[in-house]
C-alpha atoms as a PDB file:
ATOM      1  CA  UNK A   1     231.372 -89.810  -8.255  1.00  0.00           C
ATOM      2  CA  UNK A   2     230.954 -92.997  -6.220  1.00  0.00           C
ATOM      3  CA  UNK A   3     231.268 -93.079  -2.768  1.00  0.00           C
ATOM      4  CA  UNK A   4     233.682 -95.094  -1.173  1.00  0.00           C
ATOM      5  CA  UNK A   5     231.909 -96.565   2.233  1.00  0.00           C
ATOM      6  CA  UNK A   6     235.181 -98.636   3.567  1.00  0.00           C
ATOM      7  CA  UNK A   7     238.755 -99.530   2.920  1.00  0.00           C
ATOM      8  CA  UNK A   8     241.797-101.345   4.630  1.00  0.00           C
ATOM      9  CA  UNK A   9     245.527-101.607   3.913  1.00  0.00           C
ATOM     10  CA  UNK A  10     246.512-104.967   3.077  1.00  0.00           C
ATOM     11  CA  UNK A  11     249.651-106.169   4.828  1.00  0.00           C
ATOM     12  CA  UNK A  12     250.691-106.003   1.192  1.00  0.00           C
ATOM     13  CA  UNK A  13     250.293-102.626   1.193  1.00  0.00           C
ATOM     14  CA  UNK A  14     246.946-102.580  -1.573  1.00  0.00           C
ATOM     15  CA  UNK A  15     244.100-100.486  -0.504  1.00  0.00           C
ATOM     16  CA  UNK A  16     240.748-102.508  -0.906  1.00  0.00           C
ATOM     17  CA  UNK A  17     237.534-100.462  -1.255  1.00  0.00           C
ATOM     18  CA  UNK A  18     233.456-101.193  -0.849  1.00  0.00           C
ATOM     19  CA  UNK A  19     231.846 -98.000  -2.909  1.00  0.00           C
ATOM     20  CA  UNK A  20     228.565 -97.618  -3.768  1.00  0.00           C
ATOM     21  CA  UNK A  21     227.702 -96.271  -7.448  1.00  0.00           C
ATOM     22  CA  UNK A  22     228.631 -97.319 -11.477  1.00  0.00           C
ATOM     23  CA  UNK A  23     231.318 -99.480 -12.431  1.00  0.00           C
ATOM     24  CA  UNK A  24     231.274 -97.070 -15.949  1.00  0.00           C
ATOM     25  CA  UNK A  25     232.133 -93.965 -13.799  1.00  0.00           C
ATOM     26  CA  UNK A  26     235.349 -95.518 -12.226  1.00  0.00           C
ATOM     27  CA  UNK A  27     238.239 -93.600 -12.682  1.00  0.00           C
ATOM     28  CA  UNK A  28     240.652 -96.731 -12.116  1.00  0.00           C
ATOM     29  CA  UNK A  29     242.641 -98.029 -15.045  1.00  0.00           C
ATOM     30  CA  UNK A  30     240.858-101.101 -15.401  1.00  0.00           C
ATOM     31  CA  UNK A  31     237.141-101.837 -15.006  1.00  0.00           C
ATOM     32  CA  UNK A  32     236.195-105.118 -14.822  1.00  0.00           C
ATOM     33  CA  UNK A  33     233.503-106.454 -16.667  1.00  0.00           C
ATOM     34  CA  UNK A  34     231.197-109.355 -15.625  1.00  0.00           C
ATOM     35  CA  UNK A  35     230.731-111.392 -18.767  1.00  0.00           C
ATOM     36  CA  UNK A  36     229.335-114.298 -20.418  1.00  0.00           C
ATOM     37  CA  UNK A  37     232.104-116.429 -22.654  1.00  0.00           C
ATOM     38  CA  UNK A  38     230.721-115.340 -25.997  1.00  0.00           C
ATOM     39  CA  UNK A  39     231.560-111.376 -24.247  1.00  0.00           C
ATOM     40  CA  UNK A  40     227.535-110.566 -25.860  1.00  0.00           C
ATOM     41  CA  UNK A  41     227.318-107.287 -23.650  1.00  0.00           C
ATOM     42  CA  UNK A  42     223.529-107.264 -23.678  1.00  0.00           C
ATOM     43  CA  UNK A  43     222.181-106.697 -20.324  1.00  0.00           C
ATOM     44  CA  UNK A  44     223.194-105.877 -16.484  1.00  0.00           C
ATOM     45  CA  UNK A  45     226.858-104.641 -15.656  1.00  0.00           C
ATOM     46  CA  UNK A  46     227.775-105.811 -19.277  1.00  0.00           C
ATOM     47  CA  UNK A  47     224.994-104.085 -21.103  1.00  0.00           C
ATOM     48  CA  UNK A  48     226.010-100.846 -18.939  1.00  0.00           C
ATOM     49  CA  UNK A  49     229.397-100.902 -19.708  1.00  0.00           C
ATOM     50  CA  UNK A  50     228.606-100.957 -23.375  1.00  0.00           C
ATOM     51  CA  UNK A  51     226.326 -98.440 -23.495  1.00  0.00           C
ATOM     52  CA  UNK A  52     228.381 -96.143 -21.820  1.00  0.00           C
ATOM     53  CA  UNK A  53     231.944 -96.829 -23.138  1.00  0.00           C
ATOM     54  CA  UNK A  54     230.588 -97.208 -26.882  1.00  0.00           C
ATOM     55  CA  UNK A  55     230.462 -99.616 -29.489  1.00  0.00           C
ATOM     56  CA  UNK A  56     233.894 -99.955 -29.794  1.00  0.00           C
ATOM     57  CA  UNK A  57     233.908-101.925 -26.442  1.00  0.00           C
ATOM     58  CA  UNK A  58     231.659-104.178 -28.483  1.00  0.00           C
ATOM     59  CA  UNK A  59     233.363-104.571 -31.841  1.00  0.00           C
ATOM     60  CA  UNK A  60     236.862-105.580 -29.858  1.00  0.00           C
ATOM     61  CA  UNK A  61     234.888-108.304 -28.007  1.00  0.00           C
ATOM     62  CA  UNK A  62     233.675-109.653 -30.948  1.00  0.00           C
ATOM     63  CA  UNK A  63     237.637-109.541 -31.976  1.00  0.00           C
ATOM     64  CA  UNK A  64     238.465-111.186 -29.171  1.00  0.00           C
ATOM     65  CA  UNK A  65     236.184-114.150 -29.838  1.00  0.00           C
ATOM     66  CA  UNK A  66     236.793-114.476 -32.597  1.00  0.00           C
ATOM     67  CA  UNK A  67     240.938-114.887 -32.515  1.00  0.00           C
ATOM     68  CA  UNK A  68     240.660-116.832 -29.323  1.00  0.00           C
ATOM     69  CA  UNK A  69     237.706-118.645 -28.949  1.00  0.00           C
ATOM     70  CA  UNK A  70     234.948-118.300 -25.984  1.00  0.00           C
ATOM     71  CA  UNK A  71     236.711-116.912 -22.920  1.00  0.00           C
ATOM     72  CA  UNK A  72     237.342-118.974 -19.817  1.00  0.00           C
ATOM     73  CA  UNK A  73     236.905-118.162 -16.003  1.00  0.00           C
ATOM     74  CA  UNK A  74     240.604-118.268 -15.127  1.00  0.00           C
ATOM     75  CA  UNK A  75     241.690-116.264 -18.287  1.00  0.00           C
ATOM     76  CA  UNK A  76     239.657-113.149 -18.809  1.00  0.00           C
ATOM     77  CA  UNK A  77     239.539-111.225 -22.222  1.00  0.00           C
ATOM     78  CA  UNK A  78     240.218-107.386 -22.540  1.00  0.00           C
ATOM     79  CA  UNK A  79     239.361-104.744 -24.407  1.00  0.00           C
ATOM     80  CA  UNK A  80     240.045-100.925 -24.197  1.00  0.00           C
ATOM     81  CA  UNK A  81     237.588 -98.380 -22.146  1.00  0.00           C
ATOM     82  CA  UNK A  82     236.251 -96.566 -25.239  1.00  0.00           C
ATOM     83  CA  UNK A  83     234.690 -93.823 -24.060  1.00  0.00           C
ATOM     84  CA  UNK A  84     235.224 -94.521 -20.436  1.00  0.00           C
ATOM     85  CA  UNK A  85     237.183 -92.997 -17.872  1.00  0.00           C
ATOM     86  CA  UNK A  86     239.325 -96.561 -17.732  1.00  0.00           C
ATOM     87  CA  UNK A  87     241.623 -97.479 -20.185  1.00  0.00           C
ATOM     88  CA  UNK A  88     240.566-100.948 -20.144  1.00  0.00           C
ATOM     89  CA  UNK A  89     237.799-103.452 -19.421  1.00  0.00           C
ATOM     90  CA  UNK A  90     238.832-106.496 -18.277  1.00  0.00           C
ATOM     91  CA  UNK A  91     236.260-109.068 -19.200  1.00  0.00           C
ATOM     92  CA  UNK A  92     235.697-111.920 -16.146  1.00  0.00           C
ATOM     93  CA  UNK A  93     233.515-114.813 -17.283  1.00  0.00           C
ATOM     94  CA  UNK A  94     231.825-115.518 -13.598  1.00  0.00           C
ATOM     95  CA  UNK A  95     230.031-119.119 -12.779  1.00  0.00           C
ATOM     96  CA  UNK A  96     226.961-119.596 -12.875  1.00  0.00           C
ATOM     97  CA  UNK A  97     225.018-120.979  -9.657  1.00  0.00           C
ATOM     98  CA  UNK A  98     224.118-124.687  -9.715  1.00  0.00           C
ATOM     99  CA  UNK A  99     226.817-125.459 -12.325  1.00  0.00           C
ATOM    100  CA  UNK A 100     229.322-127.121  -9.747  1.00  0.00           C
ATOM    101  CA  UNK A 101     232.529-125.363  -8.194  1.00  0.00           C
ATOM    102  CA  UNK A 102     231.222-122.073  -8.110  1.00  0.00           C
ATOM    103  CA  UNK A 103     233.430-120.628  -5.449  1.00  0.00           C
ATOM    104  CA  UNK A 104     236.655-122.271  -7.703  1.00  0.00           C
ATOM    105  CA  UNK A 105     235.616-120.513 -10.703  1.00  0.00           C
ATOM    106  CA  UNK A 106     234.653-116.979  -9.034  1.00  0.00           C
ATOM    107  CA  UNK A 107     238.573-117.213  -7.504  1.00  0.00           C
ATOM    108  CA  UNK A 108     239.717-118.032 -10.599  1.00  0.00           C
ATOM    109  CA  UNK A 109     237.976-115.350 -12.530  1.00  0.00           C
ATOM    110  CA  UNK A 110     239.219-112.944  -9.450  1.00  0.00           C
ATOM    111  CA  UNK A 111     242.786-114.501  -9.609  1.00  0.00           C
ATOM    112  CA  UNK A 112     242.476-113.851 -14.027  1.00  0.00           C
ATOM    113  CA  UNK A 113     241.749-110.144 -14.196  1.00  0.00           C
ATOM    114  CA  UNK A 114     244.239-109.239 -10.831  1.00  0.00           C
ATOM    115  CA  UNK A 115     246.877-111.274 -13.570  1.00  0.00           C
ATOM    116  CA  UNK A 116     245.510-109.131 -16.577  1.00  0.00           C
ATOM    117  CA  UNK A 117     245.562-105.970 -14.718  1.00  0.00           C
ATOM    118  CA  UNK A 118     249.209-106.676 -14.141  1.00  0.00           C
ATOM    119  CA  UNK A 119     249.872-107.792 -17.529  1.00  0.00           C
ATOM    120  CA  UNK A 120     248.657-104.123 -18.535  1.00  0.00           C
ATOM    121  CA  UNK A 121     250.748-102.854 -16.075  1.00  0.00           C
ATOM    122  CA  UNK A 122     247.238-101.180 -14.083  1.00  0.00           C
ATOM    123  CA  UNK A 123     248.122 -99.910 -10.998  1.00  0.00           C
ATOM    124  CA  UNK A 124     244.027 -99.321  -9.925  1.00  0.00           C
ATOM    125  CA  UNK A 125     241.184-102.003 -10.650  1.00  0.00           C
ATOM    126  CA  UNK A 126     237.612-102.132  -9.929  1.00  0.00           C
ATOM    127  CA  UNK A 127     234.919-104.851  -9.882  1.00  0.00           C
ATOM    128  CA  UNK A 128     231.605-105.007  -9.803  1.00  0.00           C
ATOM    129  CA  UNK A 129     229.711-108.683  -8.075  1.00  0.00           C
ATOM    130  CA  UNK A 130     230.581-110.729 -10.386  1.00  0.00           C
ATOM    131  CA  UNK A 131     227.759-113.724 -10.948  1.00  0.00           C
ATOM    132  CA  UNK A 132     225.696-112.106  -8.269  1.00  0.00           C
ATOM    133  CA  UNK A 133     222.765-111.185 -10.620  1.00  0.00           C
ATOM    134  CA  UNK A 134     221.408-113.124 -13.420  1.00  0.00           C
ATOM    135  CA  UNK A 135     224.111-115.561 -12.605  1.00  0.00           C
ATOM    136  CA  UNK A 136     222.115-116.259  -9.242  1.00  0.00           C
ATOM    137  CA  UNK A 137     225.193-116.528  -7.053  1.00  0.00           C
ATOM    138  CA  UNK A 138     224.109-115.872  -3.602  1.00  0.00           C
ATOM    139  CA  UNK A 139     225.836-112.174  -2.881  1.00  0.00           C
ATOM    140  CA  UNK A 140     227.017-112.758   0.438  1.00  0.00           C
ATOM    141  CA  UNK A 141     229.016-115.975  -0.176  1.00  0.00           C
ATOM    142  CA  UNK A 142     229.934-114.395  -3.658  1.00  0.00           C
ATOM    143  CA  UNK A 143     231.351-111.180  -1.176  1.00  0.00           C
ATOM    144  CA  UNK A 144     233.633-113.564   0.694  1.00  0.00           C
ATOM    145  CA  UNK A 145     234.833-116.046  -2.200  1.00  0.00           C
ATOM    146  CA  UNK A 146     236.150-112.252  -4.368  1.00  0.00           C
ATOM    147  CA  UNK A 147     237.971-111.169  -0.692  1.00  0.00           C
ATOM    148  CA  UNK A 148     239.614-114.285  -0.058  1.00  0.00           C
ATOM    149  CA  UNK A 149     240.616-114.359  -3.775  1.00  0.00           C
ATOM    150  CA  UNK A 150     241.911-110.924  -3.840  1.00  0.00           C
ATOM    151  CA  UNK A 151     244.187-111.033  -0.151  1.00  0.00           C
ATOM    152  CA  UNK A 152     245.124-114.658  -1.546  1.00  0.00           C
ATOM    153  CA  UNK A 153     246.180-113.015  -4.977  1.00  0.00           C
ATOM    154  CA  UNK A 154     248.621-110.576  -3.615  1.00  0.00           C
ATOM    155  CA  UNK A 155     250.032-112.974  -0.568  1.00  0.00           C
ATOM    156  CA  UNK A 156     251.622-114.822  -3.344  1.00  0.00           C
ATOM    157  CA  UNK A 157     252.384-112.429  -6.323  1.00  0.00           C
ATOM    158  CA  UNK A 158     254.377-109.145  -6.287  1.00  0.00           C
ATOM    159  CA  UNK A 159     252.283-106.556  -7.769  1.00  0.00           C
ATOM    160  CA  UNK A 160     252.449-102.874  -8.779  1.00  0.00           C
ATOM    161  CA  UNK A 161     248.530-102.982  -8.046  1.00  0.00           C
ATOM    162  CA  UNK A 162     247.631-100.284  -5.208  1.00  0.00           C
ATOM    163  CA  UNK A 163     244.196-100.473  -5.215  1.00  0.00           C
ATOM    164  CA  UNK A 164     241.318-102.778  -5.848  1.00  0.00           C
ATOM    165  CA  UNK A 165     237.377-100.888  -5.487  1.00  0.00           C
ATOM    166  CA  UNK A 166     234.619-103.341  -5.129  1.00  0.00           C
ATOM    167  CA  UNK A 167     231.733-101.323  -7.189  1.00  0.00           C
ATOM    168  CA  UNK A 168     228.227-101.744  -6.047  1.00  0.00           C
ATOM    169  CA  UNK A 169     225.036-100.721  -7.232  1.00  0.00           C
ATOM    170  CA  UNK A 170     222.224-101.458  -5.525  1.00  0.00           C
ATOM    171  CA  UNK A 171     221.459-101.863  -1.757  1.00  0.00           C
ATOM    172  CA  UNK A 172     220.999-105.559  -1.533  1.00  0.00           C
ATOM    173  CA  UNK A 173     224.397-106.225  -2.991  1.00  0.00           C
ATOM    174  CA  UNK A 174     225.995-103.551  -0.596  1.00  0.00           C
ATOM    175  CA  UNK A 175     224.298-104.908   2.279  1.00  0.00           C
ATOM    176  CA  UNK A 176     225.492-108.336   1.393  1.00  0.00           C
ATOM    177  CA  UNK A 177     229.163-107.156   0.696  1.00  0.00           C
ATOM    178  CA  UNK A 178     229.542-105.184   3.975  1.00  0.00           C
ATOM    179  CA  UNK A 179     228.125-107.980   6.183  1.00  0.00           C
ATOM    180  CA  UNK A 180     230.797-110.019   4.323  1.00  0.00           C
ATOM    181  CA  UNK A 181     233.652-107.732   5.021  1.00  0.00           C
ATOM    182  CA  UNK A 182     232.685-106.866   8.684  1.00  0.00           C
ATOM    183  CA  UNK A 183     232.753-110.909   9.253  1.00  0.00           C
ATOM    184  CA  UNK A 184     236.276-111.619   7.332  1.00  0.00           C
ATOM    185  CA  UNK A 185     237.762-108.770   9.366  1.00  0.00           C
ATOM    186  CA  UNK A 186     236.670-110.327  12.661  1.00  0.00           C
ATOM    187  CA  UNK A 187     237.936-113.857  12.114  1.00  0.00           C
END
């Protein structure tokens, strides 16, 4: 089970969450995925997810591709859970560092799954860093773009979304993600 290390209450009324653990474990309804365009699920959160939901996760990316083209940052792709606890991946296509409007197109991919999550009618959603790893985002600005993104989402859109986890792994990324939230909740 992961461990949930903080949460808050919007004024929304959505509980956010920092936990430390695996994305694959979640129980939410949606898991979100960070992805490349093409949705190959070869290594990191990706390569995780597949392994542990199945191959099916796999086969309906391929589907997805393949009916819509390469998947965008503002309009994720999704697929079911497979064998995982969620009923659905969400799959966010993050930037990549050094490609230009970084923070724009982590929002966007933020603003894209909250919208698919909805669209599924999810009521719980959990993401891992998106871009933070062999994307090279830097974690801590990466921390603060996804919590902007995610109060911002639900400021302007009525949503039967309750909570939103933020799924960590390793230290580094937890450190980075706390000293984020400690310093958006003292502005």
């Amino acid at each position: 089970m992961n461990n949930v290390l903080v949460e808050r209450v919007l004024p929304t009324g959505q509980t956010i969450q920092i936990a430390q653990g695996d994305i694959t474990a979640e129980t939410t309804e949606a898991i979100v995925n960070a992805a490349n365009e093409y949705l190959q699920h070869g290594a990191g959160v990706a390569g995780a997810i597949v392994r542990q939901g199945g191959p099916t996760i796999q086969k309906e990316s391929d589907a997805w591709v393949h009916k819509n083209g390469t998947v965008s940052h503002p309009q994720p792709a999704w697929t079911s859970g497979g064998n995982l606890a969620a009923k659905y991946v969400i799959h966010a296509v993050g930037p990549v560092w050094g490609d230009g409007d970084e923070d724009a197109k982590l929002a966007a991919a933020i603003n894209g799954s909250l919208e698919v999550a909805e669209a599924l009618k999810c009521s719980s959603i959990s993401f891992p860093a998106i871009s933070t790893g062999i994307f090279g985002f830097p974690k801590e600005r990466a921390a603060g773009v996804m919590f902007s993104a995610i109060e911002n989402y639900f400021s302007f859109h009525k949503s039967g979304i309750r909570l939103v986890k933020l799924v960590l792994f390793d230290e580094s990324t937890i450190n980075a993600f706390m000293r984020a939230w400690t310093s958006q909740l003292n502005r």
